[in-house]
PDB file of N, CA and C in Angstrom:
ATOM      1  N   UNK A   1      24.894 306.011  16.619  1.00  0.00           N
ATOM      2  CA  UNK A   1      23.786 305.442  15.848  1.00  0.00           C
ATOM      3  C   UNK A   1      24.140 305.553  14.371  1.00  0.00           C
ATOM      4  N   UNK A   2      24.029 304.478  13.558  1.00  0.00           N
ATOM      5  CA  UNK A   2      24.170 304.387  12.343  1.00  0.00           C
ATOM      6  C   UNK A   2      23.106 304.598  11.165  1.00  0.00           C
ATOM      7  N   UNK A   3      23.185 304.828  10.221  1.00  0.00           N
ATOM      8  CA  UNK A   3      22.038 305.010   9.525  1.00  0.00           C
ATOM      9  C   UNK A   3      20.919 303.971   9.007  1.00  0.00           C
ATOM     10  N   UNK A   4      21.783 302.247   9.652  1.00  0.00           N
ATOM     11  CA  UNK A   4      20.873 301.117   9.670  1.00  0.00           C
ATOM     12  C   UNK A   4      19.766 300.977  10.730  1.00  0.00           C
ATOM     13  N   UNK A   5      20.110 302.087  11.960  1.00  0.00           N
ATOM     14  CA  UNK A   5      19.352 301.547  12.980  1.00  0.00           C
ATOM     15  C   UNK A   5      18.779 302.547  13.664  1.00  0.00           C
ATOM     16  N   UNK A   6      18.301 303.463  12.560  1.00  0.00           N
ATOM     17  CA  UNK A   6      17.539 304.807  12.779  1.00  0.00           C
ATOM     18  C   UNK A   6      16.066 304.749  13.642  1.00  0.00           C
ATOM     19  N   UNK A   7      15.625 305.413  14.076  1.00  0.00           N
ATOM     20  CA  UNK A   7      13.989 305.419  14.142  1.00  0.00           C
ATOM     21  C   UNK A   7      13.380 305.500  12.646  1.00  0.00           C
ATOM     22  N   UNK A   8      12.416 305.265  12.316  1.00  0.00           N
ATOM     23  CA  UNK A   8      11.861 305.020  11.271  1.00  0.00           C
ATOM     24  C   UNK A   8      10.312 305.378  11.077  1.00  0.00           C
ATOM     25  N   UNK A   9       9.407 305.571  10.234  1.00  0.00           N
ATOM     26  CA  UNK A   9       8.360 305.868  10.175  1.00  0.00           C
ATOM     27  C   UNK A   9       7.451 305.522   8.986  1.00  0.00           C
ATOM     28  N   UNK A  10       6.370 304.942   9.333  1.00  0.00           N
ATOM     29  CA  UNK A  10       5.598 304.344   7.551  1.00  0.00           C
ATOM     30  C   UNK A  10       5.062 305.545   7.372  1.00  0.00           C
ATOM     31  N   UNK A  11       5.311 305.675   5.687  1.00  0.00           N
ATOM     32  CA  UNK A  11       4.163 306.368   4.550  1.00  0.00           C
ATOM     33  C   UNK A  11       2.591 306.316   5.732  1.00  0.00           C
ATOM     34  N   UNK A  12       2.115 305.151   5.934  1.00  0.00           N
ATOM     35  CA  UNK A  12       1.153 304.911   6.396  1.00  0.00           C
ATOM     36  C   UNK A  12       0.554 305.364   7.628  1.00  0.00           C
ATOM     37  N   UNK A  13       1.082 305.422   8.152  1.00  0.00           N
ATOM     38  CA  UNK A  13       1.671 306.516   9.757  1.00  0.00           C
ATOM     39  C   UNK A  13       1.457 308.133   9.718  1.00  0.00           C
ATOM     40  N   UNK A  14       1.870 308.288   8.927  1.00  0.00           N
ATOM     41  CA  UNK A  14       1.914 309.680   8.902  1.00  0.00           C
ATOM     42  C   UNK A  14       0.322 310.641   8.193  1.00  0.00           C
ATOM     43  N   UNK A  15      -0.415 312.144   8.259  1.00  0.00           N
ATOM     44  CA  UNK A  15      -1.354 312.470   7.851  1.00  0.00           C
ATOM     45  C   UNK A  15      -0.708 312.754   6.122  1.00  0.00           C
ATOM     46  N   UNK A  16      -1.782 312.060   4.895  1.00  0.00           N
ATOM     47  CA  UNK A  16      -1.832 312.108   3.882  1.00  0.00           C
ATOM     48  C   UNK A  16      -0.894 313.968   3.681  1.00  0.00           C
ATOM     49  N   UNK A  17      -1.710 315.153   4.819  1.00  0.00           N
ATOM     50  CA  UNK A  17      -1.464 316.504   4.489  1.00  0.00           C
ATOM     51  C   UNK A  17      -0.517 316.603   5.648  1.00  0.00           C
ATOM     52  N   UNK A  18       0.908 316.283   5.747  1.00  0.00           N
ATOM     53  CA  UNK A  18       1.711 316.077   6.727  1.00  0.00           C
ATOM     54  C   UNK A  18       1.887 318.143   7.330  1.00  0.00           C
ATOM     55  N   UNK A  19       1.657 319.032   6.238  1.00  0.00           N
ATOM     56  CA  UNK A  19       1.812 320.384   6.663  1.00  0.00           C
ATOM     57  C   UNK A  19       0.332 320.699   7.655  1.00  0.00           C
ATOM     58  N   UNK A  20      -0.679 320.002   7.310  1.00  0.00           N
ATOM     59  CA  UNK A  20      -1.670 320.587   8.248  1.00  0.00           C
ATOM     60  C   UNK A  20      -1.582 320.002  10.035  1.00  0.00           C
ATOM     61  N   UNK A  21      -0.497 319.503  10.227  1.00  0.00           N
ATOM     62  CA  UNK A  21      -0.295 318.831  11.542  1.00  0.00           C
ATOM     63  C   UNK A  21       1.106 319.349  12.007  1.00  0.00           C
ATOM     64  N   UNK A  22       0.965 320.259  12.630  1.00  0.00           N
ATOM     65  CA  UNK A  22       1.977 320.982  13.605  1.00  0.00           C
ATOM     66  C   UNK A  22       2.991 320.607  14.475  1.00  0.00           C
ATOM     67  N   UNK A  23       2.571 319.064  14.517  1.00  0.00           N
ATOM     68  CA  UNK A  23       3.440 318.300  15.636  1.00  0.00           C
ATOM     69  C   UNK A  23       4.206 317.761  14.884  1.00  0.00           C
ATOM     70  N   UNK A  24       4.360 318.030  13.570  1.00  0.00           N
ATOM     71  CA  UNK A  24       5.645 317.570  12.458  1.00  0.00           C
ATOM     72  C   UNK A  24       6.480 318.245  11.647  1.00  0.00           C
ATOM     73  N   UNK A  25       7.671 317.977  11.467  1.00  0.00           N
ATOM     74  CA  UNK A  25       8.427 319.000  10.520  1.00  0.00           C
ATOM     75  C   UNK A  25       9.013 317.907   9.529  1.00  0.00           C
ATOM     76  N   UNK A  26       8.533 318.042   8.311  1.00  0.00           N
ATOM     77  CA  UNK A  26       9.155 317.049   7.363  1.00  0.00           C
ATOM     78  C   UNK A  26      10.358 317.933   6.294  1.00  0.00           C
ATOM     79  N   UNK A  27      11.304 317.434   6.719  1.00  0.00           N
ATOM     80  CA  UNK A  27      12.847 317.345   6.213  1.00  0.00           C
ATOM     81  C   UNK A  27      12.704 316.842   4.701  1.00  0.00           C
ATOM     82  N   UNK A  28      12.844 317.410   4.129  1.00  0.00           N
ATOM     83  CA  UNK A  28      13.413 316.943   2.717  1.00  0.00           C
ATOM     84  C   UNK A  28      15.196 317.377   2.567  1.00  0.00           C
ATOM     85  N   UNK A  29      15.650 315.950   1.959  1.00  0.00           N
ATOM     86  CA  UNK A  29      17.513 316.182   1.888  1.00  0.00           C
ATOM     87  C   UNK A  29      17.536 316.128   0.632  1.00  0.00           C
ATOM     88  N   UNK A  30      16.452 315.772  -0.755  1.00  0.00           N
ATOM     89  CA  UNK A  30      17.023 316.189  -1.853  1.00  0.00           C
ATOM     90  C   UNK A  30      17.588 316.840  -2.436  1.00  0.00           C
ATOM     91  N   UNK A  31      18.296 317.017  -3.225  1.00  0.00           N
ATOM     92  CA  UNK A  31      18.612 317.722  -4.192  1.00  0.00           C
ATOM     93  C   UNK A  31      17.769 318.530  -5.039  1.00  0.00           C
ATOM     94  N   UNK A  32      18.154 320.163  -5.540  1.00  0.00           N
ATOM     95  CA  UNK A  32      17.030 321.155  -5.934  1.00  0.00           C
ATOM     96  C   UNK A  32      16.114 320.457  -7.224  1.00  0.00           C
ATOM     97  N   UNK A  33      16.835 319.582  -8.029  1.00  0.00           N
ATOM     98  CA  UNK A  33      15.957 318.905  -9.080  1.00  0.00           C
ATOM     99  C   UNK A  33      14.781 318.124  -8.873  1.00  0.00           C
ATOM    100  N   UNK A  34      15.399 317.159  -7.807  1.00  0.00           N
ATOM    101  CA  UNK A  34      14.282 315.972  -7.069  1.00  0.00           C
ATOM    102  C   UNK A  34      13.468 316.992  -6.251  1.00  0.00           C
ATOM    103  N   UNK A  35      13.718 317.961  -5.723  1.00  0.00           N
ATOM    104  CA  UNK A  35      12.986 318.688  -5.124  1.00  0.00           C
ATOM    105  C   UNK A  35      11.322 319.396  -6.123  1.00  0.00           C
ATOM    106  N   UNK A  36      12.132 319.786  -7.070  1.00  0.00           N
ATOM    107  CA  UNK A  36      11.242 320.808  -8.081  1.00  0.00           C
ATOM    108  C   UNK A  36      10.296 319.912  -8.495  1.00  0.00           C
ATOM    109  N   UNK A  37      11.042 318.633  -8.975  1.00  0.00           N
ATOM    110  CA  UNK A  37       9.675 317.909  -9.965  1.00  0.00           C
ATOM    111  C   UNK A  37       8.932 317.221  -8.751  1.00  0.00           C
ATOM    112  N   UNK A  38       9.028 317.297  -7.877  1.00  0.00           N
ATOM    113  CA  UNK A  38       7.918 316.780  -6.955  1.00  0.00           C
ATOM    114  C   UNK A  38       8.086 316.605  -5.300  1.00  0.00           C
ATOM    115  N   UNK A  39       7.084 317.402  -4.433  1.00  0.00           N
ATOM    116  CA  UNK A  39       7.690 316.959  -3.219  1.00  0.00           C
ATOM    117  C   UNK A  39       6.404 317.012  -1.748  1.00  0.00           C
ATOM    118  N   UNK A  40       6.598 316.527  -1.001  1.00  0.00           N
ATOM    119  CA  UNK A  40       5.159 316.787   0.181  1.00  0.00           C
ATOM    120  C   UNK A  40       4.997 318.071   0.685  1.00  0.00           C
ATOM    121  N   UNK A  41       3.916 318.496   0.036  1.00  0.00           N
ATOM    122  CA  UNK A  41       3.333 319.545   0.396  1.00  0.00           C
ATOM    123  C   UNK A  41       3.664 319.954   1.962  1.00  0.00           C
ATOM    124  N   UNK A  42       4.148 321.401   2.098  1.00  0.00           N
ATOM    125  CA  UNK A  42       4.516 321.892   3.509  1.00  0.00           C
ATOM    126  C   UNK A  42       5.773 321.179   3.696  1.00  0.00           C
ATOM    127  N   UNK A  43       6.738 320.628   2.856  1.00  0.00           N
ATOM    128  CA  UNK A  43       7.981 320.212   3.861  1.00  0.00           C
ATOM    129  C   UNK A  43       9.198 320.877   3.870  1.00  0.00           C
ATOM    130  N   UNK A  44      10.082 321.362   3.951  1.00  0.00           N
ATOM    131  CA  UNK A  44      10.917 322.379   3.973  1.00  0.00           C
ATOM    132  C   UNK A  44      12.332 321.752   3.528  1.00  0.00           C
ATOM    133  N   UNK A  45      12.878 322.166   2.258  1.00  0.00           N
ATOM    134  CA  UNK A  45      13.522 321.639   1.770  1.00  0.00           C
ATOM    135  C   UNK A  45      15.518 322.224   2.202  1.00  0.00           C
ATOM    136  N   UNK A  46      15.981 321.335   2.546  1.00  0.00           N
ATOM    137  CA  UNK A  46      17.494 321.260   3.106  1.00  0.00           C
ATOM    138  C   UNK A  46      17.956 320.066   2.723  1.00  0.00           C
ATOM    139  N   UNK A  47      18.570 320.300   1.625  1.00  0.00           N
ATOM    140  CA  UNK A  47      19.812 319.111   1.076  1.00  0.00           C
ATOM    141  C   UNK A  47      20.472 318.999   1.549  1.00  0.00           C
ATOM    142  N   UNK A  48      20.915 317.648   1.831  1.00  0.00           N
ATOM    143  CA  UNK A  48      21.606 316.660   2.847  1.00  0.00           C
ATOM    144  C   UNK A  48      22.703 317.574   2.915  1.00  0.00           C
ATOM    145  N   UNK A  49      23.318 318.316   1.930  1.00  0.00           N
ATOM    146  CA  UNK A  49      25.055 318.696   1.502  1.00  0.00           C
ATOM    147  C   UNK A  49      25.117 319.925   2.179  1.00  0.00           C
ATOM    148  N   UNK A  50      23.564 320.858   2.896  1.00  0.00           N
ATOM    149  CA  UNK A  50      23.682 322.047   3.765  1.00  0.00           C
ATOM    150  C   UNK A  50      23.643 322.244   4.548  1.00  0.00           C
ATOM    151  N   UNK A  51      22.755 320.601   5.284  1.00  0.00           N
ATOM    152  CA  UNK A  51      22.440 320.468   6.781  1.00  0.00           C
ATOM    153  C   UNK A  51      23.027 321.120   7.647  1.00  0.00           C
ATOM    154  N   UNK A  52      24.021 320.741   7.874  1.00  0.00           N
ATOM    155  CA  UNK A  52      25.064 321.499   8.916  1.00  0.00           C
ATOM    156  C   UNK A  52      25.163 322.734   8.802  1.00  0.00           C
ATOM    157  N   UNK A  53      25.049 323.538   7.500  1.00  0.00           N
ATOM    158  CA  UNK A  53      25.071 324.729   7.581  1.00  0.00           C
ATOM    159  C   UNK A  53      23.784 325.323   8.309  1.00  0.00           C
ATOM    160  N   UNK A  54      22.997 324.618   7.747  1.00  0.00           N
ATOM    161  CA  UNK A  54      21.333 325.448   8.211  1.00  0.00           C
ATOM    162  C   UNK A  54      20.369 324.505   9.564  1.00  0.00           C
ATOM    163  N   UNK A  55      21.533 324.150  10.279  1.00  0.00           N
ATOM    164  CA  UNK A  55      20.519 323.030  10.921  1.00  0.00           C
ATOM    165  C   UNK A  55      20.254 324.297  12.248  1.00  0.00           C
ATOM    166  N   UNK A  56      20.074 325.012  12.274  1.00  0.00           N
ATOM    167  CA  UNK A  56      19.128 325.819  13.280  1.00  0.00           C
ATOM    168  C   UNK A  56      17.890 326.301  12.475  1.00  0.00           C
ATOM    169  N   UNK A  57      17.564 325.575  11.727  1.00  0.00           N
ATOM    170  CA  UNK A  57      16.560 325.705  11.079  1.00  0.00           C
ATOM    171  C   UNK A  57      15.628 324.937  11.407  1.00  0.00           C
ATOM    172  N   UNK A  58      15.941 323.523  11.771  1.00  0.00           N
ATOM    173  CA  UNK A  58      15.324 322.528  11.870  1.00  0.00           C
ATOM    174  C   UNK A  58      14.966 322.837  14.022  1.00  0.00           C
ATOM    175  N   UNK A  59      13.500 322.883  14.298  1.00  0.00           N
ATOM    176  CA  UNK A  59      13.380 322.842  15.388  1.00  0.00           C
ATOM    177  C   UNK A  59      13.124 321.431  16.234  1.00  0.00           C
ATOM    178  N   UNK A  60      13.591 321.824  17.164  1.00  0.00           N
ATOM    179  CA  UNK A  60      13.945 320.595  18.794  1.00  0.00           C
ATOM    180  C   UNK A  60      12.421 320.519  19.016  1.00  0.00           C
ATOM    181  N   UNK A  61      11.491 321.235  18.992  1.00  0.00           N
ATOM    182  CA  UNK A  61      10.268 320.944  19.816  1.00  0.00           C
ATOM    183  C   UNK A  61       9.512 320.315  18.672  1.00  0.00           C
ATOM    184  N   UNK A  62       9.621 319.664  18.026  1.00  0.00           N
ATOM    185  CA  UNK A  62       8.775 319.083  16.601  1.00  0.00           C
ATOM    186  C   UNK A  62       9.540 317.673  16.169  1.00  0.00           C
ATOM    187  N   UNK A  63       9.043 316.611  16.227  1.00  0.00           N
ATOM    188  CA  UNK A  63       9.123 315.471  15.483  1.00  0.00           C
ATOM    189  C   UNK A  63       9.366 316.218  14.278  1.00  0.00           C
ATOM    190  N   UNK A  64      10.778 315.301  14.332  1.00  0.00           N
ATOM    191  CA  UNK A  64      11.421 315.825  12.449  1.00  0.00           C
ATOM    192  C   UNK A  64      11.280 314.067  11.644  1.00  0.00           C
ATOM    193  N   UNK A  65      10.748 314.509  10.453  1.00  0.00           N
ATOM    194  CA  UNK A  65      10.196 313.259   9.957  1.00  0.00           C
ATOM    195  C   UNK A  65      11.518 313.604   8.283  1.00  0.00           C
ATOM    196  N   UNK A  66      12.351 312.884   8.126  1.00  0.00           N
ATOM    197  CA  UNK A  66      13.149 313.115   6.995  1.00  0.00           C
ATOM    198  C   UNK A  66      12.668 312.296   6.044  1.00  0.00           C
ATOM    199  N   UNK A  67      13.085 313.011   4.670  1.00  0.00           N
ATOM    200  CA  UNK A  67      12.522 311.980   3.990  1.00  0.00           C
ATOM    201  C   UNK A  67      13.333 312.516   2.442  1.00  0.00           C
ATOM    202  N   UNK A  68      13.834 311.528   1.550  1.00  0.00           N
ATOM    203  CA  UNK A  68      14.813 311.468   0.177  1.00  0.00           C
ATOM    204  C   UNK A  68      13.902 310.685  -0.488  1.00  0.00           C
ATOM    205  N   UNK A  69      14.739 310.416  -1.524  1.00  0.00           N
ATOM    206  CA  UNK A  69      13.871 309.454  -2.882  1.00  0.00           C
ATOM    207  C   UNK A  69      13.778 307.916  -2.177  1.00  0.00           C
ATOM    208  N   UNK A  70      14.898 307.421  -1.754  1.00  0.00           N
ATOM    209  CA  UNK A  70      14.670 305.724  -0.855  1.00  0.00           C
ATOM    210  C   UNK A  70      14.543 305.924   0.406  1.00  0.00           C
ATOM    211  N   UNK A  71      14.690 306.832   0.841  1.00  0.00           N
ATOM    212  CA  UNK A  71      15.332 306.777   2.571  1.00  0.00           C
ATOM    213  C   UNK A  71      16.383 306.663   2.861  1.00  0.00           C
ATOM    214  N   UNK A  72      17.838 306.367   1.718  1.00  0.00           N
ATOM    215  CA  UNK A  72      18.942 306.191   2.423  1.00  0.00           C
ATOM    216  C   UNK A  72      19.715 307.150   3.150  1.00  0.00           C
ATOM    217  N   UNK A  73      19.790 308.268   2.379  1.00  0.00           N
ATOM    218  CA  UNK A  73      20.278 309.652   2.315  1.00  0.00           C
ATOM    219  C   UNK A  73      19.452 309.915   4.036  1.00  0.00           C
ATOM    220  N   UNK A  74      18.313 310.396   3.894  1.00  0.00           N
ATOM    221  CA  UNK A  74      17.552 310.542   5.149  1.00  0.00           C
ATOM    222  C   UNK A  74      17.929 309.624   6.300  1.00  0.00           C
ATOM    223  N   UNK A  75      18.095 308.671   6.213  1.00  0.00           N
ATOM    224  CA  UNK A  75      18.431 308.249   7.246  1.00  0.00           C
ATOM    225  C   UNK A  75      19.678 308.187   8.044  1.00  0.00           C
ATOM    226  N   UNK A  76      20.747 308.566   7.051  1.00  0.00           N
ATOM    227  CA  UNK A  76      22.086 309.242   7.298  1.00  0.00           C
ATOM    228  C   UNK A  76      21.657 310.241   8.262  1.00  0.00           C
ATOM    229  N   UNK A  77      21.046 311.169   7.598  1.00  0.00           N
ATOM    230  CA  UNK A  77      20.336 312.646   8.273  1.00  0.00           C
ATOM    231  C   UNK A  77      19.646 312.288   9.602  1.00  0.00           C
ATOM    232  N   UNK A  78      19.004 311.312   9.817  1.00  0.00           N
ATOM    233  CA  UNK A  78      18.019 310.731  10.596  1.00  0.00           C
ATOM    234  C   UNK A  78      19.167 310.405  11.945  1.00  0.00           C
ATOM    235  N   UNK A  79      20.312 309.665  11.529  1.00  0.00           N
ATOM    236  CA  UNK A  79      20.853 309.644  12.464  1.00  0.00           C
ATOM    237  C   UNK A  79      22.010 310.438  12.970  1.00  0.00           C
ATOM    238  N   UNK A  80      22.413 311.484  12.194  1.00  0.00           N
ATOM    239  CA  UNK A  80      23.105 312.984  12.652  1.00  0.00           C
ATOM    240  C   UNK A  80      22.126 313.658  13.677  1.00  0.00           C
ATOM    241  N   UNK A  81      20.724 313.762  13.291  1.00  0.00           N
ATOM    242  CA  UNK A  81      19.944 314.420  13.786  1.00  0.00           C
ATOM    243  C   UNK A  81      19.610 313.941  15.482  1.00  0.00           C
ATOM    244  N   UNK A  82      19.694 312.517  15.328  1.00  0.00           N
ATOM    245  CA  UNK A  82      18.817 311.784  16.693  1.00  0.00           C
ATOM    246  C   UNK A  82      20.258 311.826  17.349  1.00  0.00           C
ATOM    247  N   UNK A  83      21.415 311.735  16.877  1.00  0.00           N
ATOM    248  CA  UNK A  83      22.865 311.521  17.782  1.00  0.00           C
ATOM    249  C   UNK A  83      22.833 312.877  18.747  1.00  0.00           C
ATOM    250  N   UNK A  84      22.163 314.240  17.762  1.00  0.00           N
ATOM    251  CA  UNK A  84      22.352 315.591  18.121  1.00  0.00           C
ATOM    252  C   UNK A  84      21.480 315.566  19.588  1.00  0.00           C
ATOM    253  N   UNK A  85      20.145 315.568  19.289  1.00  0.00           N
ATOM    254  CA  UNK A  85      18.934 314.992  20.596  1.00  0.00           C
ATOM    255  C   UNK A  85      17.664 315.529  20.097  1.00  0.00           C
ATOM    256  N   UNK A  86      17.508 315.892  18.312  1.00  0.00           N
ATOM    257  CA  UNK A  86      16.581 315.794  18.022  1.00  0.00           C
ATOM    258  C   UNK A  86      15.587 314.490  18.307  1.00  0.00           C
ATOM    259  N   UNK A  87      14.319 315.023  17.517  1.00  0.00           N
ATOM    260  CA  UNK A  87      13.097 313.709  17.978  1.00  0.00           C
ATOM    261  C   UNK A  87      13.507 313.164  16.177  1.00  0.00           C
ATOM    262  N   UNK A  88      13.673 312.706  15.918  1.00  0.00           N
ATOM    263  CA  UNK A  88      13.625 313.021  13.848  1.00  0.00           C
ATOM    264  C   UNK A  88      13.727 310.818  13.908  1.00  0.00           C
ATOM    265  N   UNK A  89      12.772 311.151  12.882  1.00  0.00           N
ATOM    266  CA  UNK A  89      12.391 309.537  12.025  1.00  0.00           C
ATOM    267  C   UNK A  89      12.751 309.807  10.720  1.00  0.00           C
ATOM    268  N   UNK A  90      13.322 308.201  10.484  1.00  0.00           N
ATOM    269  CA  UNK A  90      13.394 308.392   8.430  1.00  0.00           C
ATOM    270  C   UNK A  90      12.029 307.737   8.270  1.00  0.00           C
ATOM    271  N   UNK A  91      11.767 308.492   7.163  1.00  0.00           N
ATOM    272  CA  UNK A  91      10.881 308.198   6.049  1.00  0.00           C
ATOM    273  C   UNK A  91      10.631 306.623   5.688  1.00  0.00           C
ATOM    274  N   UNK A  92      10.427 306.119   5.840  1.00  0.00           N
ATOM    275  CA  UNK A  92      10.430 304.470   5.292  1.00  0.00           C
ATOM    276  C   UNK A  92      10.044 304.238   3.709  1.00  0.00           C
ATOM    277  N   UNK A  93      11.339 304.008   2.825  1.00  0.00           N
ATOM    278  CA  UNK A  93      10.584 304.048   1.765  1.00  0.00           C
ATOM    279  C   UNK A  93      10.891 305.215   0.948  1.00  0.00           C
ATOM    280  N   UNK A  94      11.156 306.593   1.278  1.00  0.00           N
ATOM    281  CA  UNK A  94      10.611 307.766   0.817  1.00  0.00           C
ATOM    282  C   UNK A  94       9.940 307.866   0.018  1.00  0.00           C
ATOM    283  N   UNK A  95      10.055 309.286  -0.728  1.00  0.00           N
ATOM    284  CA  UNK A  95       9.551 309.220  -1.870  1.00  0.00           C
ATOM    285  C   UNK A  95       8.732 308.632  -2.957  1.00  0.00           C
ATOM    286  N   UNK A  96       9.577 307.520  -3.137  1.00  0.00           N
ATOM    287  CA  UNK A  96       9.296 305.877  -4.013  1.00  0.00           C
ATOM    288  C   UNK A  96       7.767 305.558  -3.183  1.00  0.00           C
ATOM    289  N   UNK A  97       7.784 305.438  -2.066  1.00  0.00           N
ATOM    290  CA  UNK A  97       7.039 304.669  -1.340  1.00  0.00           C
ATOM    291  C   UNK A  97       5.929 305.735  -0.659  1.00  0.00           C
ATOM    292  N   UNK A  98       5.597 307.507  -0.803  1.00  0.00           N
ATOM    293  CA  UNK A  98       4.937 308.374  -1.001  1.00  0.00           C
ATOM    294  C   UNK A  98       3.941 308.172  -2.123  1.00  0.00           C
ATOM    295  N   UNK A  99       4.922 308.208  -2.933  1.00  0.00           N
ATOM    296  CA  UNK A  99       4.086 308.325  -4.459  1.00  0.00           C
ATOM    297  C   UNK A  99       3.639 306.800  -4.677  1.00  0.00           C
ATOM    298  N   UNK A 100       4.206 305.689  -4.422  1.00  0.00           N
ATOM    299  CA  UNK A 100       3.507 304.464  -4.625  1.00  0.00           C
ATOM    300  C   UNK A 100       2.024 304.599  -4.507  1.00  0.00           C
ATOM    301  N   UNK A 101       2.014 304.753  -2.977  1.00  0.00           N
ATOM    302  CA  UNK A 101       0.775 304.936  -1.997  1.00  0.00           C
ATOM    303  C   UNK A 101      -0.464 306.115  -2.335  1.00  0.00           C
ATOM    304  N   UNK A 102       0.178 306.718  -3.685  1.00  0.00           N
ATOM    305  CA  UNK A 102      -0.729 307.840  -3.869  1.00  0.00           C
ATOM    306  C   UNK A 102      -1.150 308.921  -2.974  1.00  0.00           C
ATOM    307  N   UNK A 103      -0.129 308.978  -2.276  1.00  0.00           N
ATOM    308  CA  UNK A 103       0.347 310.726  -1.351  1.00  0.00           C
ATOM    309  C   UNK A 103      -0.157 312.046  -2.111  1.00  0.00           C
ATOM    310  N   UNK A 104      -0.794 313.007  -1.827  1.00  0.00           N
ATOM    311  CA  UNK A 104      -0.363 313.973  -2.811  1.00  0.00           C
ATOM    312  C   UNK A 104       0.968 314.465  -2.999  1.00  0.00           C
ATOM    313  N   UNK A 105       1.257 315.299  -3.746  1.00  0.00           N
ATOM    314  CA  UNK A 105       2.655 315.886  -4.027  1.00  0.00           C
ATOM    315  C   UNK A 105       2.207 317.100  -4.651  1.00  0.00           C
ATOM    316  N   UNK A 106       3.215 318.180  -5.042  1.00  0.00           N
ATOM    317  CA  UNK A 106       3.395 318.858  -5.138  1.00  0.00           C
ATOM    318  C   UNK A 106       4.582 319.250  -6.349  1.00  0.00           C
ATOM    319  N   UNK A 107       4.574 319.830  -6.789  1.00  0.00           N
ATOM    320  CA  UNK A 107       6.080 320.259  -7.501  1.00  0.00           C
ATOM    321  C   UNK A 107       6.362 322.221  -7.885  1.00  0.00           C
ATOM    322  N   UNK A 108       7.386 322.163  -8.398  1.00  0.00           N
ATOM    323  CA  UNK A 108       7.732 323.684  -8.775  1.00  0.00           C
ATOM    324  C   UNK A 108       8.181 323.947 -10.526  1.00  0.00           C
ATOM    325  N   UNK A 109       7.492 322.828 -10.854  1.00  0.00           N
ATOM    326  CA  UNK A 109       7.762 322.408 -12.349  1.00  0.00           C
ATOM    327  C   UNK A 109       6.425 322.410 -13.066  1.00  0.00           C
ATOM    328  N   UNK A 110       6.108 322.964 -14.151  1.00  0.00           N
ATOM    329  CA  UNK A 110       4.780 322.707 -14.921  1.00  0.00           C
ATOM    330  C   UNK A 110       4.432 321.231 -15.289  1.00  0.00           C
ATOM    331  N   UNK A 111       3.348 320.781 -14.875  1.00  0.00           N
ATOM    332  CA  UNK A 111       3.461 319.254 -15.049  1.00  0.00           C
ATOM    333  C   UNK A 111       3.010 318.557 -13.632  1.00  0.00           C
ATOM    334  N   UNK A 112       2.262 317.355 -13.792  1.00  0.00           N
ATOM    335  CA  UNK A 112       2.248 316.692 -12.735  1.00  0.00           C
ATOM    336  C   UNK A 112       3.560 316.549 -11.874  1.00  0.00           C
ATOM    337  N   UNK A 113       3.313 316.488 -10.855  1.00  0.00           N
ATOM    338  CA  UNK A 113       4.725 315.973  -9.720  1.00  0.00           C
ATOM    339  C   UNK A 113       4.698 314.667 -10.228  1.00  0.00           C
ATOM    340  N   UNK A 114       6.265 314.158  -9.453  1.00  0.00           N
ATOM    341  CA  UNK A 114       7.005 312.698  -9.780  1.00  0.00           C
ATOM    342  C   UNK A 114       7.831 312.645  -9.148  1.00  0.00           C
ATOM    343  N   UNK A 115       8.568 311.862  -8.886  1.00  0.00           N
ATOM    344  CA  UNK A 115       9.876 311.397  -8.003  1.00  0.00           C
ATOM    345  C   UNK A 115      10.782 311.201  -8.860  1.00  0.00           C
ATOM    346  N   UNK A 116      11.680 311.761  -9.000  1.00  0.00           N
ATOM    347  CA  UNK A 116      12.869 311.922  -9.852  1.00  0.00           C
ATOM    348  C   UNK A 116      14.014 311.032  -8.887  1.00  0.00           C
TER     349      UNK A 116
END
């Protein structure tokens, strides 16, 4: 499976508070910067570049929902993950298309969140 022909998932689809719903684990592959200035509340952050190191992190019994600034990155991830026999969807959109929609966010930076 290639990263064109991933499972996929809308902004729209998913609960506004994606951490208060248990039946999801949202993947963030940013990078610690894109991470800090803004990101979905409850998602557990693993850059694309550690995956492999930390992917017993990521659990089998949970829809893994990935998600980057476009989706491209994630969906790379999206399809490492689904080749493995995870359940995992990309993000449609990411980020860009979070914050379009007026998602909340979050950040680790003083200042409104943003998508870097």
């Amino acid at each position: 499976m290639g990263p064109d022909d991933v499972p996929t998932v809308l902004v729209e689809d998913l609960p506004a508070d994606p951490a208060g719903d248990d039946t999801l684990f949202v993947l963030d592959v940013r990078e610690p910067d894109e991470w800090a200035a803004g990101h979905i509340d409850g998602a557990v952050h693993i850059p694309m570049g550690e995956l492999v190191a930390r992917i017993e992190e990521i659990p089998r019994s949970t829809r893994v929902i990935a998600v980057c600034r476009s989706g491209r990155r994630s969906a790379a991830v999206t399809a490492y993950l689904a080749d493995g026999g995870w359940d995992a969807h990309n993000l449609d959109g990411g980020m860009i298309t979070w914050a379009a929609l007026g998602r909340p966010m979050t950040a680790d930076t003083p200042g409104a969140p943003f998508v870097l």
